[in-house]
N, C-alpha and C. Protein backbone atom coordinates (compact mmCIF):
# COMPACT_ATOMS: atom_id res chain seq x y z
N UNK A 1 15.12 29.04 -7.93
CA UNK A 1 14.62 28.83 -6.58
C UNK A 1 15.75 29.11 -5.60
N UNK A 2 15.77 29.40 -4.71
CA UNK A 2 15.95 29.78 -3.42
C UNK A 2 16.21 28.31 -2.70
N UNK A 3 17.52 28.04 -2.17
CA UNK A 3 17.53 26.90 -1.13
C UNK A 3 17.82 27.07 0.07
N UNK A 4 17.78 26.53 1.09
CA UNK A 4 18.03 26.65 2.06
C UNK A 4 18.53 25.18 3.17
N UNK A 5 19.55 25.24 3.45
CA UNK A 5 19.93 24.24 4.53
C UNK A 5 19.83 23.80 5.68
N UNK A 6 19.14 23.42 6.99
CA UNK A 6 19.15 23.64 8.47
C UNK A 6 19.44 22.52 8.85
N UNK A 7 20.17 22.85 9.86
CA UNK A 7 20.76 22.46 11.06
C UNK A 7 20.26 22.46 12.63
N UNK A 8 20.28 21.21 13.46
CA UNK A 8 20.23 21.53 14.91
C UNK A 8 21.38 22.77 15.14
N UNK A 9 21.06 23.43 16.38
CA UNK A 9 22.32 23.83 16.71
C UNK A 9 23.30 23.29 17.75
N UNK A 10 24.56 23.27 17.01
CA UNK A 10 25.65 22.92 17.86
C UNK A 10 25.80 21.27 16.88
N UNK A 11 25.49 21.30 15.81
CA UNK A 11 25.22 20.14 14.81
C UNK A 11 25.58 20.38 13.57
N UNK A 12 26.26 19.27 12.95
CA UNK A 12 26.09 19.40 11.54
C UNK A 12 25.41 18.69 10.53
N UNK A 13 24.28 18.06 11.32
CA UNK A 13 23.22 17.06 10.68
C UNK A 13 21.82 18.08 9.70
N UNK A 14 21.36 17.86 8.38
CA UNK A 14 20.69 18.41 8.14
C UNK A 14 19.10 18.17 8.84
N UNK A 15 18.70 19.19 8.86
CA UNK A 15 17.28 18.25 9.58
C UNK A 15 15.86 18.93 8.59
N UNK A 16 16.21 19.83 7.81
CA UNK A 16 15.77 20.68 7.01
C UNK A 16 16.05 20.89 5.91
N UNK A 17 15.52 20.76 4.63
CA UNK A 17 16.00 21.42 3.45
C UNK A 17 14.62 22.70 2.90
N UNK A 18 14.83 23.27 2.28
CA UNK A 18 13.64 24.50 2.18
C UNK A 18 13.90 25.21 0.46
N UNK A 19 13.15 24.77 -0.65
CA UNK A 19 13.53 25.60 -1.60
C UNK A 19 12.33 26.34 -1.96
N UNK A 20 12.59 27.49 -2.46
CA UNK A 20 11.61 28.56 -2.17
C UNK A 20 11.47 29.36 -3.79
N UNK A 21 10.52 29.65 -4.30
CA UNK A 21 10.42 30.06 -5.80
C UNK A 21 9.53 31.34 -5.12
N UNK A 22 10.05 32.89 -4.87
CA UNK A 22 9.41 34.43 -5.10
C UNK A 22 8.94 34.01 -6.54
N UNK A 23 7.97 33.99 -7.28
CA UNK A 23 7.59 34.23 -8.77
C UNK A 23 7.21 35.10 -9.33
N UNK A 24 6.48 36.44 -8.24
CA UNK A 24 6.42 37.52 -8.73
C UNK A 24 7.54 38.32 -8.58
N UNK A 25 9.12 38.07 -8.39
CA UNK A 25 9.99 38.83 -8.84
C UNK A 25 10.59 37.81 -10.14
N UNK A 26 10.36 37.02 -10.23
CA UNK A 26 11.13 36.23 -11.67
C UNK A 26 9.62 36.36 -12.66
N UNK A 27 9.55 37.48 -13.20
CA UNK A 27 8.02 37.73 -14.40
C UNK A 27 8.63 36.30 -15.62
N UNK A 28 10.14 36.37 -15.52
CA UNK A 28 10.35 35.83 -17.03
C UNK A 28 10.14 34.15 -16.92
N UNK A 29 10.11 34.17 -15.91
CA UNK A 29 10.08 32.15 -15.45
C UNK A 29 8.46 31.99 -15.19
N UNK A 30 8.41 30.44 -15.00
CA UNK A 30 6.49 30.22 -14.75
C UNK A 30 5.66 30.40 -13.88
N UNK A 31 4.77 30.79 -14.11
CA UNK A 31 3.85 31.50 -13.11
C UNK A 31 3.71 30.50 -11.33
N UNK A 32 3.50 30.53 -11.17
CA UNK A 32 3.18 29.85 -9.42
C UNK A 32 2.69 28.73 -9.73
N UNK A 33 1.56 29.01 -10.34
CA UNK A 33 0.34 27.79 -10.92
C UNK A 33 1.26 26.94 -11.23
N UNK A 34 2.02 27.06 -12.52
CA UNK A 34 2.63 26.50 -13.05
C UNK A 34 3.84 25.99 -12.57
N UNK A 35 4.53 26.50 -11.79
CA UNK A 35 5.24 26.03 -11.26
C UNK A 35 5.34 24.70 -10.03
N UNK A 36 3.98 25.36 -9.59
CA UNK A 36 3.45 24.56 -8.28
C UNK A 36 2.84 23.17 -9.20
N UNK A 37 2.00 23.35 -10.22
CA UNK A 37 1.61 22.19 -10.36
C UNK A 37 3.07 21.00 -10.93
N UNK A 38 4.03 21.48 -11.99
CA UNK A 38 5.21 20.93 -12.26
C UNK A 38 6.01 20.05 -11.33
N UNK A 39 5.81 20.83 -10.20
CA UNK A 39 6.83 20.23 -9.04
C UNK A 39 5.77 19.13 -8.44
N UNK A 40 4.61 19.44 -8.21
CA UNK A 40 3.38 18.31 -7.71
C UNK A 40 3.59 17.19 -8.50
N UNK A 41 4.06 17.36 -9.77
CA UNK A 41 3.63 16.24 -11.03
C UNK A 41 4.70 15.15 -10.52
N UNK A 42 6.22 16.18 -10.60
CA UNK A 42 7.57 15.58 -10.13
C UNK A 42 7.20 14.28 -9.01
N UNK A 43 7.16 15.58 -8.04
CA UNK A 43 7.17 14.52 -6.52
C UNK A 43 6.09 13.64 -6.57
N UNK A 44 4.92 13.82 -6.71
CA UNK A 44 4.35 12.30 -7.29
C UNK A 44 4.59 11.34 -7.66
N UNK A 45 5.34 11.57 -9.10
CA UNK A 45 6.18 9.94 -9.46
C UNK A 45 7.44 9.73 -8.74
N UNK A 46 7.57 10.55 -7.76
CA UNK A 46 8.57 9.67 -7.33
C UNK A 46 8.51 9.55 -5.52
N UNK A 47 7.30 9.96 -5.06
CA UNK A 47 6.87 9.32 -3.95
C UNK A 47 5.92 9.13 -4.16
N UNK A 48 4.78 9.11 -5.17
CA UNK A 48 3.56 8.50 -4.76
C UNK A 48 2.56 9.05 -4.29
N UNK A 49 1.02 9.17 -4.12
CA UNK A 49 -0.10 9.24 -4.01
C UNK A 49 0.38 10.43 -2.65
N UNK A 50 0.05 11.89 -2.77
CA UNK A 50 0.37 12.64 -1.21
C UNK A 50 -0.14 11.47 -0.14
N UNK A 51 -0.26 12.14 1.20
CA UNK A 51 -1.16 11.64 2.12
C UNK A 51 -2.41 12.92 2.47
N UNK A 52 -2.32 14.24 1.96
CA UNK A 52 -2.71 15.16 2.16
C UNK A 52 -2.69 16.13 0.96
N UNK A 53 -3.80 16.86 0.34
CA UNK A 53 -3.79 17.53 -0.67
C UNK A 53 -5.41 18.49 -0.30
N UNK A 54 -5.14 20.04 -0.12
CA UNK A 54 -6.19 20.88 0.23
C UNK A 54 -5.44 22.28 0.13
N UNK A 55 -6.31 22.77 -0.30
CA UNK A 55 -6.66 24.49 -0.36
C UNK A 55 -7.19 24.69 0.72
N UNK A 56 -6.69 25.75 1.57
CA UNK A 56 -7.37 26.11 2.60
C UNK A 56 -6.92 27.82 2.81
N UNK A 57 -7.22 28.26 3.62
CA UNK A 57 -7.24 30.08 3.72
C UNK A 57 -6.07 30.82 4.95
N UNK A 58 -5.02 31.38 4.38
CA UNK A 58 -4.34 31.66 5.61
C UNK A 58 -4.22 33.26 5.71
N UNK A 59 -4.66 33.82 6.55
CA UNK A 59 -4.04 35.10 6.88
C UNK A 59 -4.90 35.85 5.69
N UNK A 60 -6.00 35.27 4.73
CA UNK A 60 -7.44 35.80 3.61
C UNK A 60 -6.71 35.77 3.08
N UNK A 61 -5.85 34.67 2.49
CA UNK A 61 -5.31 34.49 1.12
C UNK A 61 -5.11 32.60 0.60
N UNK A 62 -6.10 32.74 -0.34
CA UNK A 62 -6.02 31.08 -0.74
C UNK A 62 -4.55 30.32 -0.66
N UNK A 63 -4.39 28.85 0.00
CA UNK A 63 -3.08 28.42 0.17
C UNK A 63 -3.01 26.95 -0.53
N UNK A 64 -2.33 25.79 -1.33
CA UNK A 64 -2.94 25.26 -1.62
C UNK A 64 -1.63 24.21 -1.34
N UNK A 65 -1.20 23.42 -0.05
CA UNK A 65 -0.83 22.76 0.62
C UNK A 65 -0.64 21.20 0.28
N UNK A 66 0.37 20.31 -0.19
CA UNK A 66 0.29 18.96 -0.89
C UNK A 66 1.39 18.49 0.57
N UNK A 67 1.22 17.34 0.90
CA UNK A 67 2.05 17.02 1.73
C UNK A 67 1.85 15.27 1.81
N UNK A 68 3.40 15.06 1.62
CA UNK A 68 3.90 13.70 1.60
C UNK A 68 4.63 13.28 3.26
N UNK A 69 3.55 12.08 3.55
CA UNK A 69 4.33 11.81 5.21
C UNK A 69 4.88 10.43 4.95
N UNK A 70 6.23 10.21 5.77
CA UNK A 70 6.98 8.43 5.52
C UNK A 70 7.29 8.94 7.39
N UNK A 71 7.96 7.33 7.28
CA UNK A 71 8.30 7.20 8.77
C UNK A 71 9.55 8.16 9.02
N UNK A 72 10.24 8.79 8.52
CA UNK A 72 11.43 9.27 8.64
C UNK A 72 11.76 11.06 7.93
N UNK A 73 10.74 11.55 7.11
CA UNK A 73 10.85 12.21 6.50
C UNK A 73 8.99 13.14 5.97
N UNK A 74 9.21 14.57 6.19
CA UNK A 74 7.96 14.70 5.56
C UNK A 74 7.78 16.04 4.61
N UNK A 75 7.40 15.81 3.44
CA UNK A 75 8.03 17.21 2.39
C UNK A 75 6.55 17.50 1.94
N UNK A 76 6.91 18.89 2.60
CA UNK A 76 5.25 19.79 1.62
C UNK A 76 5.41 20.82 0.97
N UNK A 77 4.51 20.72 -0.05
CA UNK A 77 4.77 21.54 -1.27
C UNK A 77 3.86 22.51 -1.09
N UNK A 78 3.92 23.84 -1.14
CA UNK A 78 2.56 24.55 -0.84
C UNK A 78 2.75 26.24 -1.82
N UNK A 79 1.88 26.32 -2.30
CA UNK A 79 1.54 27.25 -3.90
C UNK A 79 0.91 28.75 -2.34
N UNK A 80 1.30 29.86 -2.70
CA UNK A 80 0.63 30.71 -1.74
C UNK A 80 0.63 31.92 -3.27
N UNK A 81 0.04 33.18 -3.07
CA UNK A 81 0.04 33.82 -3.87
C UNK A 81 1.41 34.47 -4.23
N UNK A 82 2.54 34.70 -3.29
CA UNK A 82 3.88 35.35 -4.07
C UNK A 82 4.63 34.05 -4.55
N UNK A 83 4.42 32.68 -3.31
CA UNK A 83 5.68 31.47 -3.66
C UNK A 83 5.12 30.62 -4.16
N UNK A 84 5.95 29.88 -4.30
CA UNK A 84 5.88 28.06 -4.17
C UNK A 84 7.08 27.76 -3.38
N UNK A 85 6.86 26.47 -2.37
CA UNK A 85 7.89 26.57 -1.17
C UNK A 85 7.40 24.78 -1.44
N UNK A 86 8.84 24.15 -1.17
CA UNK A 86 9.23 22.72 -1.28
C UNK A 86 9.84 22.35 0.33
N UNK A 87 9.29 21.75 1.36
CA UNK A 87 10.05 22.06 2.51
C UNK A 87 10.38 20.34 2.87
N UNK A 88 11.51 19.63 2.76
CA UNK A 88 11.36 18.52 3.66
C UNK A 88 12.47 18.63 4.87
N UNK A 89 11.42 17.67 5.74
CA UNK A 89 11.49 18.30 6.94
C UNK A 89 11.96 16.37 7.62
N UNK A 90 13.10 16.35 8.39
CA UNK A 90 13.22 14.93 9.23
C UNK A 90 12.59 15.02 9.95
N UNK A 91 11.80 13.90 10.73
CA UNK A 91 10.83 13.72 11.28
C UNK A 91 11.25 12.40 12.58
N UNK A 92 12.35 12.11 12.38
CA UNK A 92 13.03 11.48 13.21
C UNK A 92 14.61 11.46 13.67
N UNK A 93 15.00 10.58 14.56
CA UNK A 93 16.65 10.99 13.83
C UNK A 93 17.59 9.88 13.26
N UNK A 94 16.73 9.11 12.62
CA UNK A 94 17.45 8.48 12.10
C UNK A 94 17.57 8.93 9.90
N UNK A 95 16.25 9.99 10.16
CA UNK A 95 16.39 10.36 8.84
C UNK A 95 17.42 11.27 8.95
N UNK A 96 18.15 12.37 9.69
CA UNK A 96 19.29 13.24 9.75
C UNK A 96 20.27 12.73 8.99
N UNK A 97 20.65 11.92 8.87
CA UNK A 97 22.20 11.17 8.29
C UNK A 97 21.54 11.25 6.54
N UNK A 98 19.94 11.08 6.44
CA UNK A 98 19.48 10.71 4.79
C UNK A 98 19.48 12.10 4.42
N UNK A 99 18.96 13.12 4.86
CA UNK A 99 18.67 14.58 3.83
C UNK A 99 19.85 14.82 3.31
């Protein structure tokens, strides 16, 4: 996977983390499905019931969107036909200092 770090600018607080799985350039690793469901299984036991879980259609291509919301923090997992993308995102600023 692919990570990624963000920043405000003019900051060195994270406010973003972003890991990103291309699966149709890795043929030899697990398919999307599989991948996407693995990581769903993960973050489940260790946050718990999503608050949000749907397939829906973006741009005529099925998308299939899991998303965990807390007071401070909100990470969605979402299966598209090339990725699987893990994004948590601060949602306040007192989560900046936690990512």
């Amino acid at each position: 996977m692919d990570a990624n770090a963000m920043a405000k600018p003019d900051s060195d607080h994270v406010v973003r983390v972003r890991l990103e799985l291309i699966y149709y350039l890795h043929p030899e690793g697990p398919s999307g499905p599989v991948a996407f469901d693995t990581l769903r299984t993960l973050l489940m036991q260790k946050y718990g019931t999503p608050s949000n879980d749907e397939t829906k259609t973006k741009l005529g291509d099925p998308v299939h969107d899991v998303l965990w919301t807390f007071p401070s923090t909100s990470i969605l997992l979402e299966l598209t036909k090339i990725s699987v993308d893990v994004d948590y995102r601060a949602t306040d600023k007192k989560a900046l200092d936690v990512l």
